[in-house]
C-alpha atoms as a PDB file:
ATOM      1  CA  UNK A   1     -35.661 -17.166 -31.086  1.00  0.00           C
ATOM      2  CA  UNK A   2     -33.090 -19.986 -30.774  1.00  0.00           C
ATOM      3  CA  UNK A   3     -33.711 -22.503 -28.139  1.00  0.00           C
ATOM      4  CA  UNK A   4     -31.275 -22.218 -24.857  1.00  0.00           C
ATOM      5  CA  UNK A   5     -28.870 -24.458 -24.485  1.00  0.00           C
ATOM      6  CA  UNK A   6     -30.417 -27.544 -22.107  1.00  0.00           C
ATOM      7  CA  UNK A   7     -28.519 -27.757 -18.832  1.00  0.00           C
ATOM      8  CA  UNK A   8     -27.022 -31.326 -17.992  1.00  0.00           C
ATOM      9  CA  UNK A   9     -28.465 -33.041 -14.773  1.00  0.00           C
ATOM     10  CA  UNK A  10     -25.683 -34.814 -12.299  1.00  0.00           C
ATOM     11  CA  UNK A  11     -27.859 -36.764  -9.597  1.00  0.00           C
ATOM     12  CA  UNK A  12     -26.184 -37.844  -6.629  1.00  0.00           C
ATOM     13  CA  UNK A  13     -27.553 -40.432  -4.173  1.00  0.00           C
ATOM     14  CA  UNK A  14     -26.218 -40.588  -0.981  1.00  0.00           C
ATOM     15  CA  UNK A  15     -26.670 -43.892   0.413  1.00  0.00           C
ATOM     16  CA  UNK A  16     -28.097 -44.257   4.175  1.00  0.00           C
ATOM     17  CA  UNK A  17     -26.869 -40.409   5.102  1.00  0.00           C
ATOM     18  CA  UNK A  18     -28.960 -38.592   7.459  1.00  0.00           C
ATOM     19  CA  UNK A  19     -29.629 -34.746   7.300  1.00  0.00           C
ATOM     20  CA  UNK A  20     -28.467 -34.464  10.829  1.00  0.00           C
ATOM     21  CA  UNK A  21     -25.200 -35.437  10.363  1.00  0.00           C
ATOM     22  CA  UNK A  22     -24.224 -32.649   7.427  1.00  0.00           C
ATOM     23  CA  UNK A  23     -22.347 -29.558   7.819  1.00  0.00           C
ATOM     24  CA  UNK A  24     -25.123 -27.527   6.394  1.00  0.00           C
ATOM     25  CA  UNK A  25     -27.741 -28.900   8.539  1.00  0.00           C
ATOM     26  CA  UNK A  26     -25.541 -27.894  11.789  1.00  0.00           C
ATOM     27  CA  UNK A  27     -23.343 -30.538  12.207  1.00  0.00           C
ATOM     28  CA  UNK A  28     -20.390 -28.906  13.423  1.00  0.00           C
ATOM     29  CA  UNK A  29     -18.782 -32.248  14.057  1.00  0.00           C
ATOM     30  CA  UNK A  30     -18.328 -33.252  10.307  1.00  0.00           C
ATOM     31  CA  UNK A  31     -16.470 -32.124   7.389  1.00  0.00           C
ATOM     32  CA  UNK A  32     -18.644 -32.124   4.422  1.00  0.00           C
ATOM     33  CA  UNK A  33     -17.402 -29.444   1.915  1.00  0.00           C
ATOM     34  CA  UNK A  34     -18.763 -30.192  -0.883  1.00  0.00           C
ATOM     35  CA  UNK A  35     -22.377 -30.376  -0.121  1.00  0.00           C
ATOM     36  CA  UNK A  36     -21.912 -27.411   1.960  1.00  0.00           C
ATOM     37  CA  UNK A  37     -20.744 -25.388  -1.301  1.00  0.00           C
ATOM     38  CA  UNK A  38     -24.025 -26.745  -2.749  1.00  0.00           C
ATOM     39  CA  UNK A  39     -25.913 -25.836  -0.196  1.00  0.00           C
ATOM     40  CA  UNK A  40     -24.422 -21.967   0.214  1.00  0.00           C
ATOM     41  CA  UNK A  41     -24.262 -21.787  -3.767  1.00  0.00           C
ATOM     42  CA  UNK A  42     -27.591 -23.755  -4.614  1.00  0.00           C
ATOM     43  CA  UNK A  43     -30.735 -24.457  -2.865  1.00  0.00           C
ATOM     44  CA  UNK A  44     -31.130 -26.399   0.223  1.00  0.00           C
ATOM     45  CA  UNK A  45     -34.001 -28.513   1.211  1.00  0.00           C
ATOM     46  CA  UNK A  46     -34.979 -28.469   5.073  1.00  0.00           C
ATOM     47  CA  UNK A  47     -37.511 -30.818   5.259  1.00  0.00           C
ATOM     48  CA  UNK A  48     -37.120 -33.537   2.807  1.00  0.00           C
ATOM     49  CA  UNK A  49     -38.827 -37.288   3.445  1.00  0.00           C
ATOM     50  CA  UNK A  50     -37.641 -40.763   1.728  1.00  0.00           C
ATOM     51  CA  UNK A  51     -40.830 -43.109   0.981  1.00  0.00           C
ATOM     52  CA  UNK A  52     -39.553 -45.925   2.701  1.00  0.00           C
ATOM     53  CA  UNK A  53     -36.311 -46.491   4.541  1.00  0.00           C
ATOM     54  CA  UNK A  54     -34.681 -48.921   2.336  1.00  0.00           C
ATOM     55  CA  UNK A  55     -32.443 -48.527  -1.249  1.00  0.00           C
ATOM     56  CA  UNK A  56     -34.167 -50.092  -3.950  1.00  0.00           C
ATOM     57  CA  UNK A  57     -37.497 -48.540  -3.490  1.00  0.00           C
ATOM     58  CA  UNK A  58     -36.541 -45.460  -2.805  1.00  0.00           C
ATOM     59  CA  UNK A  59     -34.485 -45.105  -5.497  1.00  0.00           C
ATOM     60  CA  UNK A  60     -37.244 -46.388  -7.670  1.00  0.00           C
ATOM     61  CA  UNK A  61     -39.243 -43.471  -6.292  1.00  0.00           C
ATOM     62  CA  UNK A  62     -36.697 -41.528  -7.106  1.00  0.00           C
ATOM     63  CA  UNK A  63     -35.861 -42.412 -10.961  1.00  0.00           C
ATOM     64  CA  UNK A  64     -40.160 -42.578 -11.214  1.00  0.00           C
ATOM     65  CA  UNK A  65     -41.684 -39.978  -9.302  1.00  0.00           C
ATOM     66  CA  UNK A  66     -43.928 -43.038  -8.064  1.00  0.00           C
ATOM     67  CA  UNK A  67     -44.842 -44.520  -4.334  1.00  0.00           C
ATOM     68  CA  UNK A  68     -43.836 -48.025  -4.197  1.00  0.00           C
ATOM     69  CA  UNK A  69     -47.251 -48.807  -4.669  1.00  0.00           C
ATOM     70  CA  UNK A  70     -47.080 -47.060  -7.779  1.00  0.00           C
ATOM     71  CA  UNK A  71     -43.732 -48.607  -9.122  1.00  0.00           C
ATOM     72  CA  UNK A  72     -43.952 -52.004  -7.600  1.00  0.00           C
ATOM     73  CA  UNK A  73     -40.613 -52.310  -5.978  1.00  0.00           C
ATOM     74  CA  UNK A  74     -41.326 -53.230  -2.595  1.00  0.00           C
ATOM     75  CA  UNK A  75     -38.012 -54.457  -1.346  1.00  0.00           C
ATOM     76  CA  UNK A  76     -34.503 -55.002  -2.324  1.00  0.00           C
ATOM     77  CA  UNK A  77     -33.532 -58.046  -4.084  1.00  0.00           C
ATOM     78  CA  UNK A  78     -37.130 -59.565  -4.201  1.00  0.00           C
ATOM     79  CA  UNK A  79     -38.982 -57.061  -6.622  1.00  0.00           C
ATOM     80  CA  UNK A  80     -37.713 -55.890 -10.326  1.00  0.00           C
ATOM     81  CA  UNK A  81     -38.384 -52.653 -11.541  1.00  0.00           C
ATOM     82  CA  UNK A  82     -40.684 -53.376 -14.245  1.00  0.00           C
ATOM     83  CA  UNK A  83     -40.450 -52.092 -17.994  1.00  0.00           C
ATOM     84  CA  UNK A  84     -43.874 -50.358 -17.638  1.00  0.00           C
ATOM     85  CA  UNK A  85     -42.261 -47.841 -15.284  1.00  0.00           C
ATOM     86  CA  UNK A  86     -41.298 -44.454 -17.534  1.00  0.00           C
ATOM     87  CA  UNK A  87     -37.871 -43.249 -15.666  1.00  0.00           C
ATOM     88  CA  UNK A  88     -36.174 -39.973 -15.063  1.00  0.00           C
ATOM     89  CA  UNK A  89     -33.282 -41.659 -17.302  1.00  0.00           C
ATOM     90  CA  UNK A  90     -36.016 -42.557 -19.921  1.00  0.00           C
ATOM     91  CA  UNK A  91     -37.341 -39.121 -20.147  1.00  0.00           C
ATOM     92  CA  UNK A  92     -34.312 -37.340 -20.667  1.00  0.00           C
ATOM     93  CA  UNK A  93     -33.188 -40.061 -23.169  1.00  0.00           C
ATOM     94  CA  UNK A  94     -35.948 -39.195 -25.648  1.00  0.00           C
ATOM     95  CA  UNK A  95     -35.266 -35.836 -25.232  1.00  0.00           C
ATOM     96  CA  UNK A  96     -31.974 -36.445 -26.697  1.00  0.00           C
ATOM     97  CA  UNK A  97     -29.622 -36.806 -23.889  1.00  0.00           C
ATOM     98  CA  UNK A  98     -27.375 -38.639 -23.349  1.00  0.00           C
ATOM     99  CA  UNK A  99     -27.707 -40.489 -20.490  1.00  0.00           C
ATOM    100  CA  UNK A 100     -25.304 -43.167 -17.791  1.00  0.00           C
ATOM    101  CA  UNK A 101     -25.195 -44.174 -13.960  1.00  0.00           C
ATOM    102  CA  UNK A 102     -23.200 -45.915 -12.006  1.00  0.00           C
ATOM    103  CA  UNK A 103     -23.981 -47.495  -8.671  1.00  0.00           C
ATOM    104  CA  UNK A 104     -22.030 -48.924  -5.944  1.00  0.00           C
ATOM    105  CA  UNK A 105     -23.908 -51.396  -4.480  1.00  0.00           C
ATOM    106  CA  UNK A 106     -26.063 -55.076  -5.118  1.00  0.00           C
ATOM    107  CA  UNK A 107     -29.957 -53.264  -4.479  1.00  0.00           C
ATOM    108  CA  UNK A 108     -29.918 -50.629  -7.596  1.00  0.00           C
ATOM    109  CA  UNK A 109     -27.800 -53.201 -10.021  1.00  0.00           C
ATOM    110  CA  UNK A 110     -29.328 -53.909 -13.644  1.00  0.00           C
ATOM    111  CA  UNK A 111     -30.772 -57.426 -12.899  1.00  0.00           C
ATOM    112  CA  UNK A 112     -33.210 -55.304 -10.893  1.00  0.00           C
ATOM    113  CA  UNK A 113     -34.562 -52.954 -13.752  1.00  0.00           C
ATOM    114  CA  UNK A 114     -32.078 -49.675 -12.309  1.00  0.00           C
ATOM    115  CA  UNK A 115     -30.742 -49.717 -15.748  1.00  0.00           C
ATOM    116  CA  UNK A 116     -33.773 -48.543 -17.978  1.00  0.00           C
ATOM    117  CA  UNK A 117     -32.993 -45.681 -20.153  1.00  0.00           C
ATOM    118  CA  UNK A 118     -28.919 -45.863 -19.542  1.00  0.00           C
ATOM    119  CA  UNK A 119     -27.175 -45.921 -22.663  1.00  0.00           C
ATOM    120  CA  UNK A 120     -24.010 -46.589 -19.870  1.00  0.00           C
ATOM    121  CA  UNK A 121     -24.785 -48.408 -17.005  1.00  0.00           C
ATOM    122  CA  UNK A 122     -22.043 -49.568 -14.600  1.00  0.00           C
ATOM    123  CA  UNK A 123     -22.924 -51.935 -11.850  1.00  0.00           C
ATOM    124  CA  UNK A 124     -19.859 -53.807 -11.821  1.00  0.00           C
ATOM    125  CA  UNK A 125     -19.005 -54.486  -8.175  1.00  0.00           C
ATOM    126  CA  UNK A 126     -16.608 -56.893  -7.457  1.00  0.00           C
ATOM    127  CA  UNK A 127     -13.404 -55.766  -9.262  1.00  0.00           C
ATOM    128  CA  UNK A 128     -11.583 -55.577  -5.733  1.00  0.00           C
ATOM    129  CA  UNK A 129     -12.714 -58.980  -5.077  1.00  0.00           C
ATOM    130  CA  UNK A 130     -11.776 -60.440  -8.302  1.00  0.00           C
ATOM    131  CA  UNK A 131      -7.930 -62.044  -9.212  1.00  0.00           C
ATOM    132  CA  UNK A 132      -5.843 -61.268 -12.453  1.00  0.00           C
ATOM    133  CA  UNK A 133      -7.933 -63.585 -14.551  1.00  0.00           C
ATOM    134  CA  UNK A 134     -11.355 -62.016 -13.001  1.00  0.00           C
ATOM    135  CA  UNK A 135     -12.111 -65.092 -10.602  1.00  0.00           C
ATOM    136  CA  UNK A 136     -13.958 -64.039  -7.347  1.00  0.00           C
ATOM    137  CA  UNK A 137     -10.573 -64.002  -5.257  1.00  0.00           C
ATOM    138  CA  UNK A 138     -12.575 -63.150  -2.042  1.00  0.00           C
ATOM    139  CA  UNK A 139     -15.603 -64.822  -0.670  1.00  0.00           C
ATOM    140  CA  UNK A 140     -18.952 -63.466  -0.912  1.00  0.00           C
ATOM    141  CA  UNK A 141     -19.634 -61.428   2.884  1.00  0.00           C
ATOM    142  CA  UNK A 142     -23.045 -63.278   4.358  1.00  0.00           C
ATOM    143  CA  UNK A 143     -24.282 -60.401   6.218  1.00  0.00           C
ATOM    144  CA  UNK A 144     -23.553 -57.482   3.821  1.00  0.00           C
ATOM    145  CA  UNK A 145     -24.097 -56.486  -0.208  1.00  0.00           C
ATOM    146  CA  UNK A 146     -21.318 -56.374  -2.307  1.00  0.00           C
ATOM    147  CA  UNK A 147     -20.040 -52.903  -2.822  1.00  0.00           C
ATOM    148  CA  UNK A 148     -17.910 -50.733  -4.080  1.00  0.00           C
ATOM    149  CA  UNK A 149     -16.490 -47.413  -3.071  1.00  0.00           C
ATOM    150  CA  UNK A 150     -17.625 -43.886  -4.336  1.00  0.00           C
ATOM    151  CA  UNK A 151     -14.154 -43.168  -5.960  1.00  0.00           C
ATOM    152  CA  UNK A 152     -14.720 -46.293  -8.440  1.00  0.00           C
ATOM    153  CA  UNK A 153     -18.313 -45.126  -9.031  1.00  0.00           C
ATOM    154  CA  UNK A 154     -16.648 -42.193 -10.080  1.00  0.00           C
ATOM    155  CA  UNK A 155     -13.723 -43.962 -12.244  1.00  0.00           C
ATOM    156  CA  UNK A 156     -16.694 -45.658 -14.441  1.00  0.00           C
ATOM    157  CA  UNK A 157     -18.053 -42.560 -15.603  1.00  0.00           C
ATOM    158  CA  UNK A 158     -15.079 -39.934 -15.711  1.00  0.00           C
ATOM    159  CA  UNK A 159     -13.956 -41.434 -19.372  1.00  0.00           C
ATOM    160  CA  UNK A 160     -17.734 -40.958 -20.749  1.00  0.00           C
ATOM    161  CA  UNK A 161     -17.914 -37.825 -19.562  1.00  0.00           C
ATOM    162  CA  UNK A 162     -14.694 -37.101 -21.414  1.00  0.00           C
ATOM    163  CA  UNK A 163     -15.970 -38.404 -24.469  1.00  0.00           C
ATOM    164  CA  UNK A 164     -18.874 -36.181 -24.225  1.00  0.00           C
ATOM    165  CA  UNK A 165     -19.126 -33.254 -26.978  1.00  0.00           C
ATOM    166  CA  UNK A 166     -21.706 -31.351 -27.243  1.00  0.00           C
ATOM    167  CA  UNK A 167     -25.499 -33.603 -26.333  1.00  0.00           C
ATOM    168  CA  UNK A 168     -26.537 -32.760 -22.694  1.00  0.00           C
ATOM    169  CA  UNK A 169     -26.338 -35.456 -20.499  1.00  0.00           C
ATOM    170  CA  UNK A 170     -27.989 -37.227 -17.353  1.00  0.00           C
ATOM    171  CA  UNK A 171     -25.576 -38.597 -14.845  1.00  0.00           C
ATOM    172  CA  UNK A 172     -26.867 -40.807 -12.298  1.00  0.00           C
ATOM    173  CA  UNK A 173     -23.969 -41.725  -9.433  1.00  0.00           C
ATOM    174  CA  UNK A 174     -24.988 -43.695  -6.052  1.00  0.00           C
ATOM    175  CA  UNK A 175     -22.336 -43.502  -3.474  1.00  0.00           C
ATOM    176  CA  UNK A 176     -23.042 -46.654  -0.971  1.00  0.00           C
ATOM    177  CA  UNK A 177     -20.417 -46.033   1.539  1.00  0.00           C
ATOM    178  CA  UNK A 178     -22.405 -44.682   4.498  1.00  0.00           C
ATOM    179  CA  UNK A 179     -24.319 -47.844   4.536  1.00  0.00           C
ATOM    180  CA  UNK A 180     -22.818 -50.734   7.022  1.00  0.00           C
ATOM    181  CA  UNK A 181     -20.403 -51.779   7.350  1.00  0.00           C
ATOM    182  CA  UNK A 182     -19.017 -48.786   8.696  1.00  0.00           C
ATOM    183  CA  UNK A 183     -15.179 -49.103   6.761  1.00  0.00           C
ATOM    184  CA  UNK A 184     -14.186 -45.436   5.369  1.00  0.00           C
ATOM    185  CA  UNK A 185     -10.292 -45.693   3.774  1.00  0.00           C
ATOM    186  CA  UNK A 186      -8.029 -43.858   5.244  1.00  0.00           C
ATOM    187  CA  UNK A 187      -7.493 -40.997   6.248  1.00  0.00           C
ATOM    188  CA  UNK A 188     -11.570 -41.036   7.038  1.00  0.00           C
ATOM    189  CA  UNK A 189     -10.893 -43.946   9.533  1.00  0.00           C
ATOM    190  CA  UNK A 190      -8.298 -42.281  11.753  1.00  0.00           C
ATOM    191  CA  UNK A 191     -10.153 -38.542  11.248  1.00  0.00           C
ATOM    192  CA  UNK A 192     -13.225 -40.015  11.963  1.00  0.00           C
ATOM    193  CA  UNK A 193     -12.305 -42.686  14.471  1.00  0.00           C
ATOM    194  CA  UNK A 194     -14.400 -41.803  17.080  1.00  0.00           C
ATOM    195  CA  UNK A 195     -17.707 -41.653  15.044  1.00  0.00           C
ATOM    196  CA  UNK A 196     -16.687 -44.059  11.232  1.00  0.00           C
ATOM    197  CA  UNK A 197     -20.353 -43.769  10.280  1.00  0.00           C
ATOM    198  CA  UNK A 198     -19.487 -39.902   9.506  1.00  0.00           C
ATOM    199  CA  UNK A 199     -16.151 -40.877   8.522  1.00  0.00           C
ATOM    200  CA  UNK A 200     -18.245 -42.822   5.517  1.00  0.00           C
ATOM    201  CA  UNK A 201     -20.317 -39.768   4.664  1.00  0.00           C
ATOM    202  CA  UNK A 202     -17.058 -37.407   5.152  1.00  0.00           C
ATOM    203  CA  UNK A 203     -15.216 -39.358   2.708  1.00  0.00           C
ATOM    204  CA  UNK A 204     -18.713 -39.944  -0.140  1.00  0.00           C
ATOM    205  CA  UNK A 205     -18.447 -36.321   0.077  1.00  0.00           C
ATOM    206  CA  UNK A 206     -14.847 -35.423  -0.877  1.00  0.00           C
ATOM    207  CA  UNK A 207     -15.664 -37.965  -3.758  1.00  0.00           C
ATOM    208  CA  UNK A 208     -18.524 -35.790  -4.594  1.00  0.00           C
ATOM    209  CA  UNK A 209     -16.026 -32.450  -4.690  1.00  0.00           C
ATOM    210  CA  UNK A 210     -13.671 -34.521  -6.854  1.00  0.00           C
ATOM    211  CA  UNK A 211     -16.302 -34.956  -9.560  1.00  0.00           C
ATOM    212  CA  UNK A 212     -17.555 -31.421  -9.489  1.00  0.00           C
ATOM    213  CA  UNK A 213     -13.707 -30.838  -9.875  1.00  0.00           C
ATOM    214  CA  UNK A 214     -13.573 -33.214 -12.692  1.00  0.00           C
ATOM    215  CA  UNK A 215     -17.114 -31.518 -14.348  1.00  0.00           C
ATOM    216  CA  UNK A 216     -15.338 -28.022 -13.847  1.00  0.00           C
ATOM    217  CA  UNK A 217     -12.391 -29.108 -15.629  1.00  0.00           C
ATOM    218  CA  UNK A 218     -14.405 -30.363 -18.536  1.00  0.00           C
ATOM    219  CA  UNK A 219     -15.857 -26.735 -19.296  1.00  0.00           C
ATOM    220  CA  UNK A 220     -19.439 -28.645 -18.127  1.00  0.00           C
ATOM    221  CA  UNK A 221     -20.270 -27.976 -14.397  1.00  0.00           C
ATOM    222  CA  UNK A 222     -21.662 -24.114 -15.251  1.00  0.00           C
ATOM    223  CA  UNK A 223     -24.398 -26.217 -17.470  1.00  0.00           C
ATOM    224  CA  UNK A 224     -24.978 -28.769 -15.087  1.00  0.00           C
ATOM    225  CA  UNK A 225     -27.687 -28.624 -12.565  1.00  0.00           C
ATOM    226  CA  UNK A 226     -26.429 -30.505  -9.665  1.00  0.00           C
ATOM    227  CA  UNK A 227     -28.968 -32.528  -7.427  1.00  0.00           C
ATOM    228  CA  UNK A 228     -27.448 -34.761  -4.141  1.00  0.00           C
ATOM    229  CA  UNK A 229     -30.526 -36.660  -1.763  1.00  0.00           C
ATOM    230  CA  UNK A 230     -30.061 -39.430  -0.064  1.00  0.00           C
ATOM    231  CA  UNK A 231     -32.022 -42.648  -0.258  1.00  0.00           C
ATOM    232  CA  UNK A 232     -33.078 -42.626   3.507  1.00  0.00           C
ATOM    233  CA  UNK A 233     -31.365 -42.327   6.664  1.00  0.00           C
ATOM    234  CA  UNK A 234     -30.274 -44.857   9.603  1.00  0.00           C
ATOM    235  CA  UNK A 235     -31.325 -45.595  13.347  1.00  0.00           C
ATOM    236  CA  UNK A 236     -27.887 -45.467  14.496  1.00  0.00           C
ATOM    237  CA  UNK A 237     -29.667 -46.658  18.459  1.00  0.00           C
ATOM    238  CA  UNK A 238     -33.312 -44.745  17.796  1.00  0.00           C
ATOM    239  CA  UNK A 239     -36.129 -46.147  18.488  1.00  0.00           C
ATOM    240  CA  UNK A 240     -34.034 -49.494  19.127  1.00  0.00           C
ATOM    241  CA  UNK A 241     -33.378 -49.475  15.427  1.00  0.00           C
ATOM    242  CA  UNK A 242     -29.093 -50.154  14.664  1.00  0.00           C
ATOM    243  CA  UNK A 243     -29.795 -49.889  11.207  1.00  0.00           C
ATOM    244  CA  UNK A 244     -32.856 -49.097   9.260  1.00  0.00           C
ATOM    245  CA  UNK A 245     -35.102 -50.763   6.636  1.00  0.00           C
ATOM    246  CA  UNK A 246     -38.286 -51.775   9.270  1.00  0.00           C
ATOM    247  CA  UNK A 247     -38.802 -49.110  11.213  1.00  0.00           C
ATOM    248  CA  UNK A 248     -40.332 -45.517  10.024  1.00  0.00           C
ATOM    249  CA  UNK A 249     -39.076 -42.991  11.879  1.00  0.00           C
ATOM    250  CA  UNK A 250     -37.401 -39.664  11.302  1.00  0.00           C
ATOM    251  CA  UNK A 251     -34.153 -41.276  11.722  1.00  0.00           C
ATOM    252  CA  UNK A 252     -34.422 -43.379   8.689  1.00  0.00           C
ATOM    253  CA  UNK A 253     -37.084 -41.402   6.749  1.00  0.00           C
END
């Protein structure tokens, strides 16, 4: 008989967002809509576990199925995700889809292999920094990666998704915000004011509902198998851990 039509995969990477702190793992406290519709309407994981607590090699575990062992990427900005690694993108590109990501932050950018099997990759992070003439306007922070928010992750792809006809396609999108510093745009900072580090994953969220919205209006998101994880989690004070990337606890894992 004639083949079925091959679904189109959106994956979503939460940045730094801990299970604890979503509406459909009992936060009462937050709102988080949209993954709560994909939790109700989908399939929810309870007990899910990050390989290490830090971006670029979890991600790489993500996009390759691999340990870090495995894949090689041990840290971020030290270790390059090497060509011999066969990605998620690079699978689903032979298979004839079409295939694009785009990340908001320095750890998952090209230079470090992120971009294998892309036809579209967008890592270009420092537009709001950046003057008429596209001179670096603002200087570089010491203490944090240059990033961009989830709504311009989404900009970079909404036009090739447009332009799509009829090839399924793999979108990858990696919202950054709930990593530190903790700076959501309003109205996140005066909803959240009390608590900004939800206020990040509250707003990463609504960005998340307004690109289902935008897949829905394209005729694509009944086709599209939707998958959001995060990356790890953060210490937020556990363990003695502010942040994450050293320690392997629960709260970061």
């Amino acid at each position: 008989g004639p083949q079925p039509e091959p679904w189109n995969v959106l994956l979503v990477t939460f940045d730094t967002t801990r299970a604890d702190r979503i509406g459909s793992y009992g936060n009462d406290r937050i709102q988080t809509p949209a993954l709560d519709g994909l939790a109700a309407n989908g399939i929810r994981f309870a007990n899910a576990v990050s390989v290490a607590p830090i971006t670029a090699p979890s991600h790489s575990t993500i996009l390759t199925g691999l340990y870090p062992t495995g894949h090689g990427v041990r840290d971020n900005g030290l270790f390059v995700l090497s060509e011999q690694n066969r990605t998620l993108a690079e699978i689903l590109k032979d298979r004839g889809y079409a295939t694009a990501a785009a990340v908001g932050a320095f750890p998952v950018i090209s230079r470090f292999g992120f971009d294998q099997g892309f036809d579209l990759f967008d890592d270009h992070l420092t537009g709001m920094y950046e003057d008429y003439l596209g001179e670096r306007a603002v200087p570089k922070q010491e203490l944090f990666f240059d990033e961009r928010r989830a709504a311009q992750v989404n900009e970079a792809v909404i036009p090739w998704l447009e332009a799509r006809q009829d090839e399924p396609f793999f979108l990858w999108l990696h919202y950054f915000d709930p990593h530190q510093p903790f700076e959501p745009p309003p109205p996140y900072d005066q909803l959240y004011a009390d608590d900004l580090y939800d206020g990040e994953i509250a707003y990463a969220d609504s960005r998340l509902g307004h690109m289902l919205d935008q897949l829905k209006r394209l005729g694509k998101l009944e086709r599209t198998l939707v998958v959001m994880t995060a990356d790890h989690g953060e210490g937020l004070g556990e363990h003695n851990e502010v942040t994450h990337a050293v320690l392997a606890y629960d709260s970061t894992l």
